[in-house]
N, C-alpha and C. Protein backbone atom coordinates (compact mmCIF):
# COMPACT_ATOMS: atom_id res chain seq x y z
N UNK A 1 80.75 107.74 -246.87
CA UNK A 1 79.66 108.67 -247.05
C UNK A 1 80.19 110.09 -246.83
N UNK A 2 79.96 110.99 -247.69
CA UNK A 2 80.24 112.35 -247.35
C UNK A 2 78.98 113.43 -247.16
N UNK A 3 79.35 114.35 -246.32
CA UNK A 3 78.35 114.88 -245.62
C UNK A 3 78.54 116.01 -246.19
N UNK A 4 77.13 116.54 -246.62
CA UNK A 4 77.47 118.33 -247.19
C UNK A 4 77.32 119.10 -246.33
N UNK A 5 77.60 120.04 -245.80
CA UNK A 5 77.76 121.50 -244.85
C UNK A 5 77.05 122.13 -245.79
N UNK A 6 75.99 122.70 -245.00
CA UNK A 6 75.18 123.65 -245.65
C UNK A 6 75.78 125.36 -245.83
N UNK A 7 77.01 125.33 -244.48
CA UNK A 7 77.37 126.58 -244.35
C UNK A 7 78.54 127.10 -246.01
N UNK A 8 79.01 125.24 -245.99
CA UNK A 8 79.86 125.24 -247.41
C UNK A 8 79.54 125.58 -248.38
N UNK A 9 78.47 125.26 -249.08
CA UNK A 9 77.58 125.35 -249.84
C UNK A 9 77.00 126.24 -250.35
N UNK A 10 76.38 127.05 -249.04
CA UNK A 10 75.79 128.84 -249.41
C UNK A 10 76.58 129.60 -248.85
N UNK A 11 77.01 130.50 -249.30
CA UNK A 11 77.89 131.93 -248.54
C UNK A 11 76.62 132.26 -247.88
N UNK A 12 77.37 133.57 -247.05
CA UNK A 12 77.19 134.37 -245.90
C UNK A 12 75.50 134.99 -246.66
N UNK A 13 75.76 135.85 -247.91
CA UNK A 13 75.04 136.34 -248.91
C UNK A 13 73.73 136.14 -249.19
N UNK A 14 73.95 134.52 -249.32
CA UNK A 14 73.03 134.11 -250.27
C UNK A 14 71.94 134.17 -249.77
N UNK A 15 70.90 133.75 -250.74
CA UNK A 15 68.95 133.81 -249.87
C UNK A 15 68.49 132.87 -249.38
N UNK A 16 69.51 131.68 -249.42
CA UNK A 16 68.71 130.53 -248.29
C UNK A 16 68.85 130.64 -246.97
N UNK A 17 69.74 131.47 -246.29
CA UNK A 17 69.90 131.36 -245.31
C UNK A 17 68.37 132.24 -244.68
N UNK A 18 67.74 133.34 -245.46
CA UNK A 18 66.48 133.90 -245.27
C UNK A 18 65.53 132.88 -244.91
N UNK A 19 65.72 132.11 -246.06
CA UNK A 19 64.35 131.60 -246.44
C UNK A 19 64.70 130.23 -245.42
N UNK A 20 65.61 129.37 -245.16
CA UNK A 20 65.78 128.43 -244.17
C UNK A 20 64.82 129.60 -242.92
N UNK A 21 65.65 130.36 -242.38
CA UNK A 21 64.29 130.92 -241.26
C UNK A 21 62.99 130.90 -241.35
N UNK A 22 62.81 131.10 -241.94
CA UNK A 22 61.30 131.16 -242.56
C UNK A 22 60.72 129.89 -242.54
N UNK A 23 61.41 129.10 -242.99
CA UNK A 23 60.77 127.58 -243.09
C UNK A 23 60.54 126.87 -241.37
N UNK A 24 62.20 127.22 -240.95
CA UNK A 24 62.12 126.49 -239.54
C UNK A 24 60.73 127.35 -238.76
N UNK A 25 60.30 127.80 -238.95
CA UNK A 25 59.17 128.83 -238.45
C UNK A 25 58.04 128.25 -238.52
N UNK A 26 57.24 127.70 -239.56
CA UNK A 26 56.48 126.86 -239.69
C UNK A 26 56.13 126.18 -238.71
N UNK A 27 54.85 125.44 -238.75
CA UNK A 27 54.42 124.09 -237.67
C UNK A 27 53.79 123.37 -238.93
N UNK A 28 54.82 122.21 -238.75
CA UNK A 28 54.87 120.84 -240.09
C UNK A 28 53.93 119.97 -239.27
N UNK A 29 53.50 120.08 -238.07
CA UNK A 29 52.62 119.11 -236.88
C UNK A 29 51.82 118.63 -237.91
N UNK A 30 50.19 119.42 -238.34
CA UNK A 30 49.70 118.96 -238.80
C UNK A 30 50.09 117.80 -239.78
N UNK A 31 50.79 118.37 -241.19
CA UNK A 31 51.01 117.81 -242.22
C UNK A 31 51.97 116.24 -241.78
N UNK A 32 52.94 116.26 -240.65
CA UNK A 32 53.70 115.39 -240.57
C UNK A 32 52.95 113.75 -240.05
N UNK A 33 51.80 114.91 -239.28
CA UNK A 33 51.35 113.71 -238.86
C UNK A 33 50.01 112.63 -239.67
N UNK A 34 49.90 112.70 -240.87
CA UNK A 34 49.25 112.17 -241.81
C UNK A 34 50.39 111.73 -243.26
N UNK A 35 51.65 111.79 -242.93
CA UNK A 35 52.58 111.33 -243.72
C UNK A 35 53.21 109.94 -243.80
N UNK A 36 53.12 109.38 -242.75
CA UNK A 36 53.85 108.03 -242.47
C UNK A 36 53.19 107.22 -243.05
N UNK A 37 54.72 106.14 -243.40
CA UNK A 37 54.15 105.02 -244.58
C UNK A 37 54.78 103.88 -244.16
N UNK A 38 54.45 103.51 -242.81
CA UNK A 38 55.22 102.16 -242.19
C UNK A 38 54.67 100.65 -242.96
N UNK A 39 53.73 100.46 -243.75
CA UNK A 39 53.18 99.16 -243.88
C UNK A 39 54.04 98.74 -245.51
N UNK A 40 53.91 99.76 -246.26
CA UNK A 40 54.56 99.45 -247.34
C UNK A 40 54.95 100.45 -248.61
N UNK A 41 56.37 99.91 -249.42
CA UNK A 41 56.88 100.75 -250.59
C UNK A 41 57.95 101.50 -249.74
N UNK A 42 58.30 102.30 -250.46
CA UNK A 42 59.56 103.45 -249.83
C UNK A 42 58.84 103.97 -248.69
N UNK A 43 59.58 104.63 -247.79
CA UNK A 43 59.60 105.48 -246.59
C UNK A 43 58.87 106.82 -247.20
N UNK A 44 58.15 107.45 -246.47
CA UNK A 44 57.83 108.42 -246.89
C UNK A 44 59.09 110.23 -246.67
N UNK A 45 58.89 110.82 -247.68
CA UNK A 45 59.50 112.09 -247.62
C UNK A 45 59.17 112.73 -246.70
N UNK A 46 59.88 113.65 -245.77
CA UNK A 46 58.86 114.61 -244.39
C UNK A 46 58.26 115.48 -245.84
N UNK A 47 57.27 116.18 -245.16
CA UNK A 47 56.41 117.22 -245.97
C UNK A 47 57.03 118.48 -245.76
N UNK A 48 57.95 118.81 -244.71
CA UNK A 48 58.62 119.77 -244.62
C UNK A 48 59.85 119.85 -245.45
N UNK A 49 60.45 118.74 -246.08
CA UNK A 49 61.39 118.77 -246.82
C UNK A 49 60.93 118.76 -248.58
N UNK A 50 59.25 118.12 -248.67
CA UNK A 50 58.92 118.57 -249.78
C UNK A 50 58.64 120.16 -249.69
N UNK A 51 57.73 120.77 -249.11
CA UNK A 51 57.54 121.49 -249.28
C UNK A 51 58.59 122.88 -249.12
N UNK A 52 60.03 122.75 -248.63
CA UNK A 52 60.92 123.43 -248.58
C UNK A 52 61.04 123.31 -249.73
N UNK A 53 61.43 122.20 -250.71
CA UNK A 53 62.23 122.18 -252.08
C UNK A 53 61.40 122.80 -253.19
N UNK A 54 60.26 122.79 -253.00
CA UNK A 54 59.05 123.49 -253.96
C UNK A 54 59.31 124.88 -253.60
N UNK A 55 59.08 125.51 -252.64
CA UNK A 55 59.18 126.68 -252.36
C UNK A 55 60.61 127.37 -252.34
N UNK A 56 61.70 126.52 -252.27
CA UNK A 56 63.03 127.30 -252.67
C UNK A 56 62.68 127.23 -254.37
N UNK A 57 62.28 126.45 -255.08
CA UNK A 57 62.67 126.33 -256.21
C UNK A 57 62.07 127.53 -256.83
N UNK A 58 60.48 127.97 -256.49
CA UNK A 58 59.98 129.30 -256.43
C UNK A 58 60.60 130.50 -256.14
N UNK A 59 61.38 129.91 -255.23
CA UNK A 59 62.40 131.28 -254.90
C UNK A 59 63.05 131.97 -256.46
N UNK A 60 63.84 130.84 -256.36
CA UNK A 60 65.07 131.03 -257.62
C UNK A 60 64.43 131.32 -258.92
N UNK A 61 63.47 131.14 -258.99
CA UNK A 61 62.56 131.21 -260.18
C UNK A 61 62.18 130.42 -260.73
N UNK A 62 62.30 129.08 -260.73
CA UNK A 62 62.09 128.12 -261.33
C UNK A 62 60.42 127.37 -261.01
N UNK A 63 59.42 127.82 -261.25
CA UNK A 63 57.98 127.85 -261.73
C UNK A 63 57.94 126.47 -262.31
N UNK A 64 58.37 125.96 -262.96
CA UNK A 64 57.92 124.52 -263.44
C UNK A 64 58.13 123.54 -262.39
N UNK A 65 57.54 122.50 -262.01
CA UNK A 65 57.13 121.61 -261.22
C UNK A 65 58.20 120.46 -261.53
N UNK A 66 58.77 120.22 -262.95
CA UNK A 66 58.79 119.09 -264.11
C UNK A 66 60.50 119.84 -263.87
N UNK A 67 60.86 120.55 -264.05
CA UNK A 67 62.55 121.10 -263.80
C UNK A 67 63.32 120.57 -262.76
């Protein structure tokens, strides 16, 4: 298994390191705790990791949902 480094990944520069603050800032309490899917199908996604990937993708510009 290989592990990605986030520090590898984005330079010093870039705008995630902004917007990661921003996110860890949040309180996911509410939302996390109406997420769990112990009885059946896949595991559920945290809502903090959906809703990070929607909102970076907004960042970058990317507006379509479907991209």
């Amino acid at each position: 298994m290989y592990v990605l480094n986030f520090e590898e990944l984005f330079g010093d520069g870039h705008p995630i390191h902004g917007f990661k603050k921003v996110i860890d800032r949040i309180d996911f309490k509410d939302f996390e705790r109406n997420y769990q899917n112990d009885e059946t199908g896949r595991p559920a996604i945290s809502p903090k990791k959906v809703i990070s990937a929607l909102f970076y993708s907004i960042l970058i510009g990317n507006l379509s949902m479907r991209e």
